[in-house]
PDB file of N, CA and C in Angstrom:
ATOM      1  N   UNK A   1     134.298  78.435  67.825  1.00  0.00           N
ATOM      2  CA  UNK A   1     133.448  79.578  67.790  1.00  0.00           C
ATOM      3  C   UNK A   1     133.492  80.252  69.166  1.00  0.00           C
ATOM      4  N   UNK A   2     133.613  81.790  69.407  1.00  0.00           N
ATOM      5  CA  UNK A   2     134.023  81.992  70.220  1.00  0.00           C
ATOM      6  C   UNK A   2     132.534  82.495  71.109  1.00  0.00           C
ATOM      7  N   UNK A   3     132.687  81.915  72.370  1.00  0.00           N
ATOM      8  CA  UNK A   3     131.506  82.135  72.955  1.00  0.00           C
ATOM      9  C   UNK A   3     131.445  83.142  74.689  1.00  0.00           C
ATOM     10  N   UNK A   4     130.432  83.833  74.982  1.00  0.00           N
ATOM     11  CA  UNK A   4     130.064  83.885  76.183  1.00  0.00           C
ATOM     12  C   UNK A   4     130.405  82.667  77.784  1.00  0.00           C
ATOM     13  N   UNK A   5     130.536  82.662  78.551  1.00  0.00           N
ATOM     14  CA  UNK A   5     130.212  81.907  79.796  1.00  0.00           C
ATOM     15  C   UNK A   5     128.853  82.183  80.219  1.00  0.00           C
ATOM     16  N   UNK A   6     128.310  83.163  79.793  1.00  0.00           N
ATOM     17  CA  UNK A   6     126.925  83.079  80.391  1.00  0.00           C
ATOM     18  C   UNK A   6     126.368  81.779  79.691  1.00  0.00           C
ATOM     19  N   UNK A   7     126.685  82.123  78.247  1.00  0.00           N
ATOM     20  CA  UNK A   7     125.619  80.949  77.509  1.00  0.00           C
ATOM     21  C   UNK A   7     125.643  79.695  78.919  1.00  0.00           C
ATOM     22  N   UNK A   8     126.541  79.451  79.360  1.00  0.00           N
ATOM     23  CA  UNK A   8     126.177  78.319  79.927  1.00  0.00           C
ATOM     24  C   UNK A   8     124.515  78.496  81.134  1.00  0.00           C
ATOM     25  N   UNK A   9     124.423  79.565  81.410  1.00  0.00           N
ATOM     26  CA  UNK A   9     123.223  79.422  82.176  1.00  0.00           C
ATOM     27  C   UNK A   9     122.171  78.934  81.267  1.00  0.00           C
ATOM     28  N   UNK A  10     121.503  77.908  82.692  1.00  0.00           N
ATOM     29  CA  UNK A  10     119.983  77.223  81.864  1.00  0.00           C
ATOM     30  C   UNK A  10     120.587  76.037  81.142  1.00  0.00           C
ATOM     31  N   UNK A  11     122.015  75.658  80.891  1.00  0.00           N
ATOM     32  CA  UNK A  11     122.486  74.078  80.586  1.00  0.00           C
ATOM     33  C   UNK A  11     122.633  73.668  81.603  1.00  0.00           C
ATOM     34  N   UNK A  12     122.430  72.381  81.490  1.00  0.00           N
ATOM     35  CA  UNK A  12     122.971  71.464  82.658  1.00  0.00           C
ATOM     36  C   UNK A  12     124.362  70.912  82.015  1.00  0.00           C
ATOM     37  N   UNK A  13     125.100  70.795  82.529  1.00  0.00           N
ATOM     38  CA  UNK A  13     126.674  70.367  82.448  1.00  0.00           C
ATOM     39  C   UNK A  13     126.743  68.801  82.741  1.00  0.00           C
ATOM     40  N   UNK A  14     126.427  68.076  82.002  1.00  0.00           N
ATOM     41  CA  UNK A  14     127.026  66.712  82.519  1.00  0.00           C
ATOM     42  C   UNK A  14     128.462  66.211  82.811  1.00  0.00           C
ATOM     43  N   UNK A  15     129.198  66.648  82.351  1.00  0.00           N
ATOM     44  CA  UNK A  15     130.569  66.375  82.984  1.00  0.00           C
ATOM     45  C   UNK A  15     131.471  67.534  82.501  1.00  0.00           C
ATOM     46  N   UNK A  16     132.624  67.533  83.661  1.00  0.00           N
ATOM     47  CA  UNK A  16     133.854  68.184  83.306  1.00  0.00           C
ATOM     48  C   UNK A  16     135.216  67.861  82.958  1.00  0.00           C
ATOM     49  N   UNK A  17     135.836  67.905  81.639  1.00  0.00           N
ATOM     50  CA  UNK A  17     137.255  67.474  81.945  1.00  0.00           C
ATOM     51  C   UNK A  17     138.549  68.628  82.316  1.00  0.00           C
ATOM     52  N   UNK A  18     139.148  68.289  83.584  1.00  0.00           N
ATOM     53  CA  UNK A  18     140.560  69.203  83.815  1.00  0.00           C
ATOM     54  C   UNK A  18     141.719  68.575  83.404  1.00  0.00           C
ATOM     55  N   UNK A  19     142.235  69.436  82.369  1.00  0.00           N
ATOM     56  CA  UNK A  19     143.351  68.949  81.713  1.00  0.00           C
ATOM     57  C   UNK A  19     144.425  69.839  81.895  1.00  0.00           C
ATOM     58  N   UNK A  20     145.449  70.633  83.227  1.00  0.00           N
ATOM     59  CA  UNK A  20     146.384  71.367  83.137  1.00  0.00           C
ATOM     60  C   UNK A  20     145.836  72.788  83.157  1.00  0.00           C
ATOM     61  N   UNK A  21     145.601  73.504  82.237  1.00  0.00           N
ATOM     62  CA  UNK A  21     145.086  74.809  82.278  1.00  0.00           C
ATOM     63  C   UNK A  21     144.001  74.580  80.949  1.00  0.00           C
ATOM     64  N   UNK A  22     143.136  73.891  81.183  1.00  0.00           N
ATOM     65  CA  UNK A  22     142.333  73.793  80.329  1.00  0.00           C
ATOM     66  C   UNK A  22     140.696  72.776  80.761  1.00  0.00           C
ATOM     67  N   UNK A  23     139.472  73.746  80.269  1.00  0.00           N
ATOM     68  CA  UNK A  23     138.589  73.128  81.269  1.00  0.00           C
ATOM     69  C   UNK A  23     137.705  72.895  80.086  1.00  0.00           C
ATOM     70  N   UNK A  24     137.259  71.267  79.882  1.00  0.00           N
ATOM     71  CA  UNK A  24     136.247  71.142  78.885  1.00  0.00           C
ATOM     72  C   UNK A  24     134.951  71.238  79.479  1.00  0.00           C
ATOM     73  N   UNK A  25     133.836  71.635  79.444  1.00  0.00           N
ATOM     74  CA  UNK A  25     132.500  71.726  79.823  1.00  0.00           C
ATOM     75  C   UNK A  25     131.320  70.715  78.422  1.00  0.00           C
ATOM     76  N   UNK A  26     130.832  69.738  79.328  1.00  0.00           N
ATOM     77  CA  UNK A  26     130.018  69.157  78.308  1.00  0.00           C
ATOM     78  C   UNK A  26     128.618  69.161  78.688  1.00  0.00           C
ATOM     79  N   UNK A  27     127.796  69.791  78.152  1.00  0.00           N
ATOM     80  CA  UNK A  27     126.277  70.511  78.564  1.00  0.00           C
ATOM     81  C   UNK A  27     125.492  68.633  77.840  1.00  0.00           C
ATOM     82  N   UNK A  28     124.224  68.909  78.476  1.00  0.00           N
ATOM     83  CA  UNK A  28     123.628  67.643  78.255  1.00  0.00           C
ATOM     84  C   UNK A  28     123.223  67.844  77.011  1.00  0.00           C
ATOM     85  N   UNK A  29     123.205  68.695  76.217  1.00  0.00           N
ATOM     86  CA  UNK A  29     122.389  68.792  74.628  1.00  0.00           C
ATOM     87  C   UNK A  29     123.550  68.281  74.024  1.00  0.00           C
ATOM     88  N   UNK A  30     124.556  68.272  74.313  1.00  0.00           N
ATOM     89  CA  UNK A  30     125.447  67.823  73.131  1.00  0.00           C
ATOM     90  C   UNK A  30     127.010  68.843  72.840  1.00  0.00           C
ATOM     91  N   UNK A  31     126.107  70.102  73.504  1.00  0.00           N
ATOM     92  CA  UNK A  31     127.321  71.053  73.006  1.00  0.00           C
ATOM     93  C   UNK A  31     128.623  70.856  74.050  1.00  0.00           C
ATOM     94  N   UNK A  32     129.846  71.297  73.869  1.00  0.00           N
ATOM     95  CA  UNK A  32     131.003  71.577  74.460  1.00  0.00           C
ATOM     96  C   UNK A  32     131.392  72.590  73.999  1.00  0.00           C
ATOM     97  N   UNK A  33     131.903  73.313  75.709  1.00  0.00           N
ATOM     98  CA  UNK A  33     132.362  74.403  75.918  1.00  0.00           C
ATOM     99  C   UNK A  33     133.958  74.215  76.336  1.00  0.00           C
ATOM    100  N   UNK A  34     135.004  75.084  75.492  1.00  0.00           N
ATOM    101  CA  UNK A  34     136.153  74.871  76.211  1.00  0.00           C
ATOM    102  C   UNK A  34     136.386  76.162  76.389  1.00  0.00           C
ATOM    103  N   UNK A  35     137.206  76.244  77.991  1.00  0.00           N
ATOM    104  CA  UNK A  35     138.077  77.200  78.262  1.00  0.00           C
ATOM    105  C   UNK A  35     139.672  77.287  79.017  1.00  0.00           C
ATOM    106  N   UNK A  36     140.343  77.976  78.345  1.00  0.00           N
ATOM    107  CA  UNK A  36     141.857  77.839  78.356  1.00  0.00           C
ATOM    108  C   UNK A  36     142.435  78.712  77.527  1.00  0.00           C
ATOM    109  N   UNK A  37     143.398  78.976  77.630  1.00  0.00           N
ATOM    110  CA  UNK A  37     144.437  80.255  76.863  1.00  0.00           C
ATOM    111  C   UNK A  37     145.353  79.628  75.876  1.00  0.00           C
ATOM    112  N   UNK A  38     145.867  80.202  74.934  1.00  0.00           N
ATOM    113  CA  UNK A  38     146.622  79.802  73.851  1.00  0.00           C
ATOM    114  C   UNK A  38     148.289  80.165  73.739  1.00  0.00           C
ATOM    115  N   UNK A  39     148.778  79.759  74.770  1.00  0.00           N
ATOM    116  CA  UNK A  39     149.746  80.703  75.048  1.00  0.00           C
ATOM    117  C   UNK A  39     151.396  81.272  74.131  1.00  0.00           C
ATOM    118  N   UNK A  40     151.982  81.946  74.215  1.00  0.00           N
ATOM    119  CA  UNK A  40     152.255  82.753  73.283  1.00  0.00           C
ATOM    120  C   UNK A  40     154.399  82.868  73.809  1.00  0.00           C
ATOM    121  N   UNK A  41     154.680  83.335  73.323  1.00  0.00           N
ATOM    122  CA  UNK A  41     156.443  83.152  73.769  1.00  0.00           C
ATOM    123  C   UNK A  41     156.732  84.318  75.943  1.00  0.00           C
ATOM    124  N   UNK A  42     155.936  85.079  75.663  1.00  0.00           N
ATOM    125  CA  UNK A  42     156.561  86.340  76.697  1.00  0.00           C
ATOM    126  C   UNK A  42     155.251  86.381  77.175  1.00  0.00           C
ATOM    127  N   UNK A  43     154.423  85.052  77.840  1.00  0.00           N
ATOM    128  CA  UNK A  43     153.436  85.432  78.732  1.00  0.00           C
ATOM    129  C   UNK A  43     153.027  84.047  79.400  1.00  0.00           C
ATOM    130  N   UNK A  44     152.386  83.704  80.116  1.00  0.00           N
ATOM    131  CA  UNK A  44     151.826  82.960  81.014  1.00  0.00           C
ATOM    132  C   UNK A  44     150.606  83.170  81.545  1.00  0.00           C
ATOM    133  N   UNK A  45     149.629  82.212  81.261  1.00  0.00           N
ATOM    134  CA  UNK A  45     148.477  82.417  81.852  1.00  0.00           C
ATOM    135  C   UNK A  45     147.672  81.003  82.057  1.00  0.00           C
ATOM    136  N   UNK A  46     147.371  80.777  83.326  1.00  0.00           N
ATOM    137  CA  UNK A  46     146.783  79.577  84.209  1.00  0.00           C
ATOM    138  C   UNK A  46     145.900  79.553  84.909  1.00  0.00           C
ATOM    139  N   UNK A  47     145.295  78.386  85.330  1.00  0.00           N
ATOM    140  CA  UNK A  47     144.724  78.344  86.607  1.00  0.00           C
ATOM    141  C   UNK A  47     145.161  78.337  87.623  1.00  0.00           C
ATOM    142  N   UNK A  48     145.067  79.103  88.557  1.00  0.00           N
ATOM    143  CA  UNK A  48     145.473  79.649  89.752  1.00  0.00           C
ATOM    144  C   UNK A  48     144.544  79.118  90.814  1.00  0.00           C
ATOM    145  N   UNK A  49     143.473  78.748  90.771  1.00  0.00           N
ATOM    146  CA  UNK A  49     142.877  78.523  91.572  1.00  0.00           C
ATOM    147  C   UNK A  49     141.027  78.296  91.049  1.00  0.00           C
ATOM    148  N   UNK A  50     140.501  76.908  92.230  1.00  0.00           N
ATOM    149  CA  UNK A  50     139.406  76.566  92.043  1.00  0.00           C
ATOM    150  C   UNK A  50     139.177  76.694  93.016  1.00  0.00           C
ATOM    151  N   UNK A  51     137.962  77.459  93.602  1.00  0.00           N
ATOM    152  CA  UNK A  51     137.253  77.316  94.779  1.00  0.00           C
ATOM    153  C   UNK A  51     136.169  76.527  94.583  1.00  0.00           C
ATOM    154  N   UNK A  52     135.620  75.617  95.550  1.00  0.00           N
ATOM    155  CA  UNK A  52     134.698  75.478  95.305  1.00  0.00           C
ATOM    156  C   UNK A  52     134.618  73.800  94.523  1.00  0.00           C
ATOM    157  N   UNK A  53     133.362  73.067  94.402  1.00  0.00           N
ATOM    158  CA  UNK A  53     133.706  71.522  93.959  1.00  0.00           C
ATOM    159  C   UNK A  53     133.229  71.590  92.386  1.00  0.00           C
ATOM    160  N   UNK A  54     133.981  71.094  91.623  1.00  0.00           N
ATOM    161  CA  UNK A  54     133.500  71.309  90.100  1.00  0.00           C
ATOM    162  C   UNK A  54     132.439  70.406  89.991  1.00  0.00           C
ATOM    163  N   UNK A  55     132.047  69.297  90.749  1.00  0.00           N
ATOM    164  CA  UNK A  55     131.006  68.362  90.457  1.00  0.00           C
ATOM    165  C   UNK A  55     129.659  68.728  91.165  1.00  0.00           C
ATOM    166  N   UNK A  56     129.936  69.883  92.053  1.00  0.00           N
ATOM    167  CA  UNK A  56     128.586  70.952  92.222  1.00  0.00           C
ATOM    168  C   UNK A  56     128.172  71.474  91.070  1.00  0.00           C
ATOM    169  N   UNK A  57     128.508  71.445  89.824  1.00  0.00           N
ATOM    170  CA  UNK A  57     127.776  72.149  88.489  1.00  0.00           C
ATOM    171  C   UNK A  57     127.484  71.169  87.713  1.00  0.00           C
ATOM    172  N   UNK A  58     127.942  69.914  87.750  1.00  0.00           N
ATOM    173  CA  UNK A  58     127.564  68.416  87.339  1.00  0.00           C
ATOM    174  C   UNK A  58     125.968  68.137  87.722  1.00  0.00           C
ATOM    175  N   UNK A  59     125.079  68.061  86.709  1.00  0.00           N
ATOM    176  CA  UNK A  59     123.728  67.164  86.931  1.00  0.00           C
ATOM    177  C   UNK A  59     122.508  68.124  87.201  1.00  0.00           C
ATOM    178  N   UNK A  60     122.899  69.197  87.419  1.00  0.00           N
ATOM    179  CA  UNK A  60     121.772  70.620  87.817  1.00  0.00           C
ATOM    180  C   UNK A  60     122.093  71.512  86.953  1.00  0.00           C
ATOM    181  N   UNK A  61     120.657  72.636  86.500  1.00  0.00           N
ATOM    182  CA  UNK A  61     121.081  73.834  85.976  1.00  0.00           C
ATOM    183  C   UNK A  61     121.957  74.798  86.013  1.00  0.00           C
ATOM    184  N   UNK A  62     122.744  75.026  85.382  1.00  0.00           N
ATOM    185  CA  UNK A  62     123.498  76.197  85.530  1.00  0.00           C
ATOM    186  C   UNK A  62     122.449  77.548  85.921  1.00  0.00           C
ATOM    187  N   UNK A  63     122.704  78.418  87.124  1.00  0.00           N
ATOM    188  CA  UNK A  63     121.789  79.344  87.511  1.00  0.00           C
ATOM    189  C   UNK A  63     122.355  80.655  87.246  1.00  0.00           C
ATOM    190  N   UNK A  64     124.152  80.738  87.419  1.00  0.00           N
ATOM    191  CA  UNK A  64     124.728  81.920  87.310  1.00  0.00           C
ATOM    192  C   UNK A  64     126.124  81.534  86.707  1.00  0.00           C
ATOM    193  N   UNK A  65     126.763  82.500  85.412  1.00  0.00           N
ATOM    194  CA  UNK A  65     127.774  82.208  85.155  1.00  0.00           C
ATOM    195  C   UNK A  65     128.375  83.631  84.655  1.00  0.00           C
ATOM    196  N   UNK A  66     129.481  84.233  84.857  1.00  0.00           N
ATOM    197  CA  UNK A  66     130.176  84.884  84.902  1.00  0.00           C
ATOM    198  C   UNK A  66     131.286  85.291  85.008  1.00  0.00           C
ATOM    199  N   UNK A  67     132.152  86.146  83.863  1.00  0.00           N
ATOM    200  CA  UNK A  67     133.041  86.454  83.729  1.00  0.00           C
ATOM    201  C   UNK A  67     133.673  87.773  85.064  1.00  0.00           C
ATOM    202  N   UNK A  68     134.958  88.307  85.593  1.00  0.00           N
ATOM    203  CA  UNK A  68     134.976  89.352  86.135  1.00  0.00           C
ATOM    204  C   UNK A  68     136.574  89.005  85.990  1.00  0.00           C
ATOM    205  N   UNK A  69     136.781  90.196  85.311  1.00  0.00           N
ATOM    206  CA  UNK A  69     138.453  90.628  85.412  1.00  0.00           C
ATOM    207  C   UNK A  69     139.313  91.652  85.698  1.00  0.00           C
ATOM    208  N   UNK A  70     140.397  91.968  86.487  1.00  0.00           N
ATOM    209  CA  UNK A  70     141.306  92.848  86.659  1.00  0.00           C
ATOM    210  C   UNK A  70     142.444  92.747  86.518  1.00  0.00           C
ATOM    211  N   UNK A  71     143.029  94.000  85.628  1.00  0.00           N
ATOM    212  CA  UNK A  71     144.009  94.333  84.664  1.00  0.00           C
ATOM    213  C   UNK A  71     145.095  95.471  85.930  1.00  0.00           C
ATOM    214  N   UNK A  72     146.349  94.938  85.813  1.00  0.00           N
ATOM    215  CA  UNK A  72     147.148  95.571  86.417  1.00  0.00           C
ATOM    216  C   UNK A  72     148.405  95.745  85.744  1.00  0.00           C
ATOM    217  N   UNK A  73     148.894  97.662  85.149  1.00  0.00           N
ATOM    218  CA  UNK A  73     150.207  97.127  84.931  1.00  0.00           C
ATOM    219  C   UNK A  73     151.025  97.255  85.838  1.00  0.00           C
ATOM    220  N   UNK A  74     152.108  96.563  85.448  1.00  0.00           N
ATOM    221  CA  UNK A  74     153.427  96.373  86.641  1.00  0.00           C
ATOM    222  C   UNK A  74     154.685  97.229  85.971  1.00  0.00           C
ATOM    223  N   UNK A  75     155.712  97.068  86.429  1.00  0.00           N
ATOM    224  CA  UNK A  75     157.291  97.855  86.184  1.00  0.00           C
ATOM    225  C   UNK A  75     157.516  97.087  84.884  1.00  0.00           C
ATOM    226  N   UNK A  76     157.043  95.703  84.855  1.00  0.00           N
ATOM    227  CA  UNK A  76     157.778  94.792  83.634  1.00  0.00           C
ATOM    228  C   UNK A  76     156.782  94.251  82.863  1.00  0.00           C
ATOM    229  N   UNK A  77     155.711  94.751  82.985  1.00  0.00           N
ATOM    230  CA  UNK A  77     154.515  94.708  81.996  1.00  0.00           C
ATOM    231  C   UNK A  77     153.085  94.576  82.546  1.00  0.00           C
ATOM    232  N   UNK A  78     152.188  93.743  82.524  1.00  0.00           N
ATOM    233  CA  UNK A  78     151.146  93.587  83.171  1.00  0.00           C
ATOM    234  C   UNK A  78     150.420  91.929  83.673  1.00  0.00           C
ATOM    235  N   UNK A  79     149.588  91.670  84.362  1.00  0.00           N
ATOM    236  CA  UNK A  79     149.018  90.884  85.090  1.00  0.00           C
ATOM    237  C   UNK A  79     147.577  91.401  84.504  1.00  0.00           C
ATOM    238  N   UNK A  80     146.854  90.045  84.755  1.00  0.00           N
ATOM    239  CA  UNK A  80     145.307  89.763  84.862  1.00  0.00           C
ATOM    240  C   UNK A  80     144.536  89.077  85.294  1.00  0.00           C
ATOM    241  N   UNK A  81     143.863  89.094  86.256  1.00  0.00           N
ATOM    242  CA  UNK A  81     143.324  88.000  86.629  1.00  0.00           C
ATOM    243  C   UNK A  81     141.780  87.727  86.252  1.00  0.00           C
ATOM    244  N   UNK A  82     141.430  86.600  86.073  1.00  0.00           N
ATOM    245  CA  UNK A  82     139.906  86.590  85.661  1.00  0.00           C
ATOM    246  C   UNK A  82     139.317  85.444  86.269  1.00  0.00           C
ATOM    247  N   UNK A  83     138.214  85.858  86.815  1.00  0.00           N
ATOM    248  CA  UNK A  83     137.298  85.330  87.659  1.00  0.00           C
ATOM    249  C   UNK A  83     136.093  84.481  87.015  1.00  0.00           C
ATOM    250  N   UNK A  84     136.237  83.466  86.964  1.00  0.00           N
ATOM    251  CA  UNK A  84     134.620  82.521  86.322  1.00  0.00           C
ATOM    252  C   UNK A  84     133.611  82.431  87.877  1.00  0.00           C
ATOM    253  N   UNK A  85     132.484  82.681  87.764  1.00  0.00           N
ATOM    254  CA  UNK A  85     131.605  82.322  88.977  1.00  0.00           C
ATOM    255  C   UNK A  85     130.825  81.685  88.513  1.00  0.00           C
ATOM    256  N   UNK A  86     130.872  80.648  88.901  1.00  0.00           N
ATOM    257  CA  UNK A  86     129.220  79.583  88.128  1.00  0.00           C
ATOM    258  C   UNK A  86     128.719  78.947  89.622  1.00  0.00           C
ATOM    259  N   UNK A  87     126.983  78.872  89.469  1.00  0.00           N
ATOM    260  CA  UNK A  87     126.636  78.471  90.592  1.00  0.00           C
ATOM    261  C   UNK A  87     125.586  77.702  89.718  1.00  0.00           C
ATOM    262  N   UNK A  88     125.449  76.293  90.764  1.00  0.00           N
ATOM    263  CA  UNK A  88     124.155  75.724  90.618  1.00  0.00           C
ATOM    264  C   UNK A  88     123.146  75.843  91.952  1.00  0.00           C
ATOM    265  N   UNK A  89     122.061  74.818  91.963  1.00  0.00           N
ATOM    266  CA  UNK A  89     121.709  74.843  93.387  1.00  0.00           C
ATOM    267  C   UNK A  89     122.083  73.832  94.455  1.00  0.00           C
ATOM    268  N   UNK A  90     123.359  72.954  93.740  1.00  0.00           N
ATOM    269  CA  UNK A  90     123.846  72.148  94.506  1.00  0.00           C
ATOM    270  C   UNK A  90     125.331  73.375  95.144  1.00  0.00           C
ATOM    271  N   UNK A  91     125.640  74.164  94.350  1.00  0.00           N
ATOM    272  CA  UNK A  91     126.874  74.945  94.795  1.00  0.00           C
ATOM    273  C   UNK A  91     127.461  75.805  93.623  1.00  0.00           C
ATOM    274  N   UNK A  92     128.206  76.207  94.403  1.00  0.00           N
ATOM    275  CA  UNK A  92     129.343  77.381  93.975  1.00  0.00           C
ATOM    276  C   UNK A  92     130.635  77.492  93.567  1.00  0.00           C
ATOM    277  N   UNK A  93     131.001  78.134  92.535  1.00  0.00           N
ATOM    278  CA  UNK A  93     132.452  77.751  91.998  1.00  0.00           C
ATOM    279  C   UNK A  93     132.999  78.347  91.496  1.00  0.00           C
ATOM    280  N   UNK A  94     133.911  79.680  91.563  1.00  0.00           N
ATOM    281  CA  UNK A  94     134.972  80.457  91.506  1.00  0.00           C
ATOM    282  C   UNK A  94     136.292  80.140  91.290  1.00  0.00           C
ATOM    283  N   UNK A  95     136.419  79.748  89.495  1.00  0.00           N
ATOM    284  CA  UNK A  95     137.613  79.389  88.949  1.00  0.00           C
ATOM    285  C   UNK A  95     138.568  80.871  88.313  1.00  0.00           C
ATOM    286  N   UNK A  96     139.557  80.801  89.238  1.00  0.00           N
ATOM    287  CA  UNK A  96     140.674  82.085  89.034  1.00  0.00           C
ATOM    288  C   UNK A  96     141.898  81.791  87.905  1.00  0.00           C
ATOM    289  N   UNK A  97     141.498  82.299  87.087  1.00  0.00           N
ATOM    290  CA  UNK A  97     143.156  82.452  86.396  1.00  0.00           C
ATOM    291  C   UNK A  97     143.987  83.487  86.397  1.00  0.00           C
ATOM    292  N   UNK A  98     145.405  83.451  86.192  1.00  0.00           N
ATOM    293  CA  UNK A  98     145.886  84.237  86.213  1.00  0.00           C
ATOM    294  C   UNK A  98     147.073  84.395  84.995  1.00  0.00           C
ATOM    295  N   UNK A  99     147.093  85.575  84.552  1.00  0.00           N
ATOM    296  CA  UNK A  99     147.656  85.745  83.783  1.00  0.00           C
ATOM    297  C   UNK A  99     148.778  86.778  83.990  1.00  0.00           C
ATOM    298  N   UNK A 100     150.039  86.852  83.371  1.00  0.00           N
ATOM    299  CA  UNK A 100     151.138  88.357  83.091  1.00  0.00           C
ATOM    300  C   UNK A 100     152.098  87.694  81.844  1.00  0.00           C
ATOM    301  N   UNK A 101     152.587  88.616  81.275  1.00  0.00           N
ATOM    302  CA  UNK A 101     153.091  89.067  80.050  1.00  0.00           C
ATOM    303  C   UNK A 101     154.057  90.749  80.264  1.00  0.00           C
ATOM    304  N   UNK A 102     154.757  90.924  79.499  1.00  0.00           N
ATOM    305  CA  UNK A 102     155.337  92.056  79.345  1.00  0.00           C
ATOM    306  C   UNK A 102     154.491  93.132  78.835  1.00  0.00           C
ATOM    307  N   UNK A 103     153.327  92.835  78.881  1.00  0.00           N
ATOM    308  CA  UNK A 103     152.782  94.156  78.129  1.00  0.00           C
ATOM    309  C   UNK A 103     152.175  93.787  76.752  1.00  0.00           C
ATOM    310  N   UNK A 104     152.798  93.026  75.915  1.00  0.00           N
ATOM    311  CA  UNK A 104     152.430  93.292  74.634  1.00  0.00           C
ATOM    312  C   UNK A 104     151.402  91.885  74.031  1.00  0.00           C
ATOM    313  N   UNK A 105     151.255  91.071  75.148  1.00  0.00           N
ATOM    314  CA  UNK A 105     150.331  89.921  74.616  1.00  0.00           C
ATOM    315  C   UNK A 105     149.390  89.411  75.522  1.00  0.00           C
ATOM    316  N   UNK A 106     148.354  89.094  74.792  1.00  0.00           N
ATOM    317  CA  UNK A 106     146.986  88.962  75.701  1.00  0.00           C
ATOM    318  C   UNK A 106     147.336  88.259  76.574  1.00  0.00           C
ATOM    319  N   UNK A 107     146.356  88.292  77.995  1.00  0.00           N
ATOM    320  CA  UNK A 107     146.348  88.097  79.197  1.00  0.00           C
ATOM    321  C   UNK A 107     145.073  87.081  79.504  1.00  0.00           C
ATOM    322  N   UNK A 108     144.443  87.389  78.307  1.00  0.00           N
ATOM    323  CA  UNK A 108     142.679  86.523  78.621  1.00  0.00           C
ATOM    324  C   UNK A 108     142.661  85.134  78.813  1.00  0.00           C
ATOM    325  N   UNK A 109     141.448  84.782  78.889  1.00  0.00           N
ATOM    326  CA  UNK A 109     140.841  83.581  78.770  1.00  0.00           C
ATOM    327  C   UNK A 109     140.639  83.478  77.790  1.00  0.00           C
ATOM    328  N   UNK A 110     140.391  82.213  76.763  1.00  0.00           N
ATOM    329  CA  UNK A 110     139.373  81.883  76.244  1.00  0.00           C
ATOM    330  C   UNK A 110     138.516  81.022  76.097  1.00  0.00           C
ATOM    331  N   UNK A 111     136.899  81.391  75.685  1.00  0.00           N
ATOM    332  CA  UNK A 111     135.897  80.407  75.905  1.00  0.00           C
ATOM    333  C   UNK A 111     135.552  80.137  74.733  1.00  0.00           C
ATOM    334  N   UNK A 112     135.502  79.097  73.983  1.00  0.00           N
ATOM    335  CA  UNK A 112     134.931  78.717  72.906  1.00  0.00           C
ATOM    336  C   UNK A 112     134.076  77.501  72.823  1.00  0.00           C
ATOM    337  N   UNK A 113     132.728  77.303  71.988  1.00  0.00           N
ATOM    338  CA  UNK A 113     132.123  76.513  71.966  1.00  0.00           C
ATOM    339  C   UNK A 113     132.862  75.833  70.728  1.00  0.00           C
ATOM    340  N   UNK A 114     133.083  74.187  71.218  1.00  0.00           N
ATOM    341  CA  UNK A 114     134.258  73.242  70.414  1.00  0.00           C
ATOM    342  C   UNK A 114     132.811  72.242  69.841  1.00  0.00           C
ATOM    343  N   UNK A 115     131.371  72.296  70.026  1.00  0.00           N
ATOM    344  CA  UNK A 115     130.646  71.309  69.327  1.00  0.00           C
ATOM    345  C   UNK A 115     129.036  72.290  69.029  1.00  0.00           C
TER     346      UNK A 115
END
């Protein structure tokens, strides 16, 4: 089911699994959140980068969570990058992906609630 990243504000996250380009989120009620891309023949899209300690969102409320993306085309198609910001009050965490393709296939993320 396809979900928001905000929903996660106001869960607490008990653990995270990193699996390659793929991030499971398991909130203490029970639910799981996954996010990761589905990827396709003429595109690529990853994690590029974690700032920040993922076990700062482990055990405390989620306070802020947010999506932010920019779309660029290029000579040979386009790029995207998308920005997750989640903060607790233990810390901060700015997970970057990045995505390009020729143009003709999605570039996104996706977040889906898997429970």
């Amino acid at each position: 089911m396809n979900a928001e990243i905000s929903e996660l504000v106001g869960k607490t996250v008990v653990s995270i699994d990193k699996k390659d380009d793929e991030l499971i989120f398991i909130c203490g009620t029970g639910e799981k959140y996954k996010m990761y891309h589905s990827q396709d023949c003429c595109e690529s899209v990853t994690i590029e980068d974690i700032c920040g300690d993922l076990d700062d969102l482990i055990g405390t409320p989620i306070l802020k969570a947010e999506e932010v993306t920019n779309y660029e085309p290029t000579n040979s198609g386009s790029c995207t990058w998308t920005f997750y910001k989640i903060a607790t009050n233990k810390g901060y965490v700015d997970i970057r992906w990045y995505g390009e393709s020729n143009g003709h296939y999605s570039e996104s993320v996706d977040f889906v609630q898997v429970i």
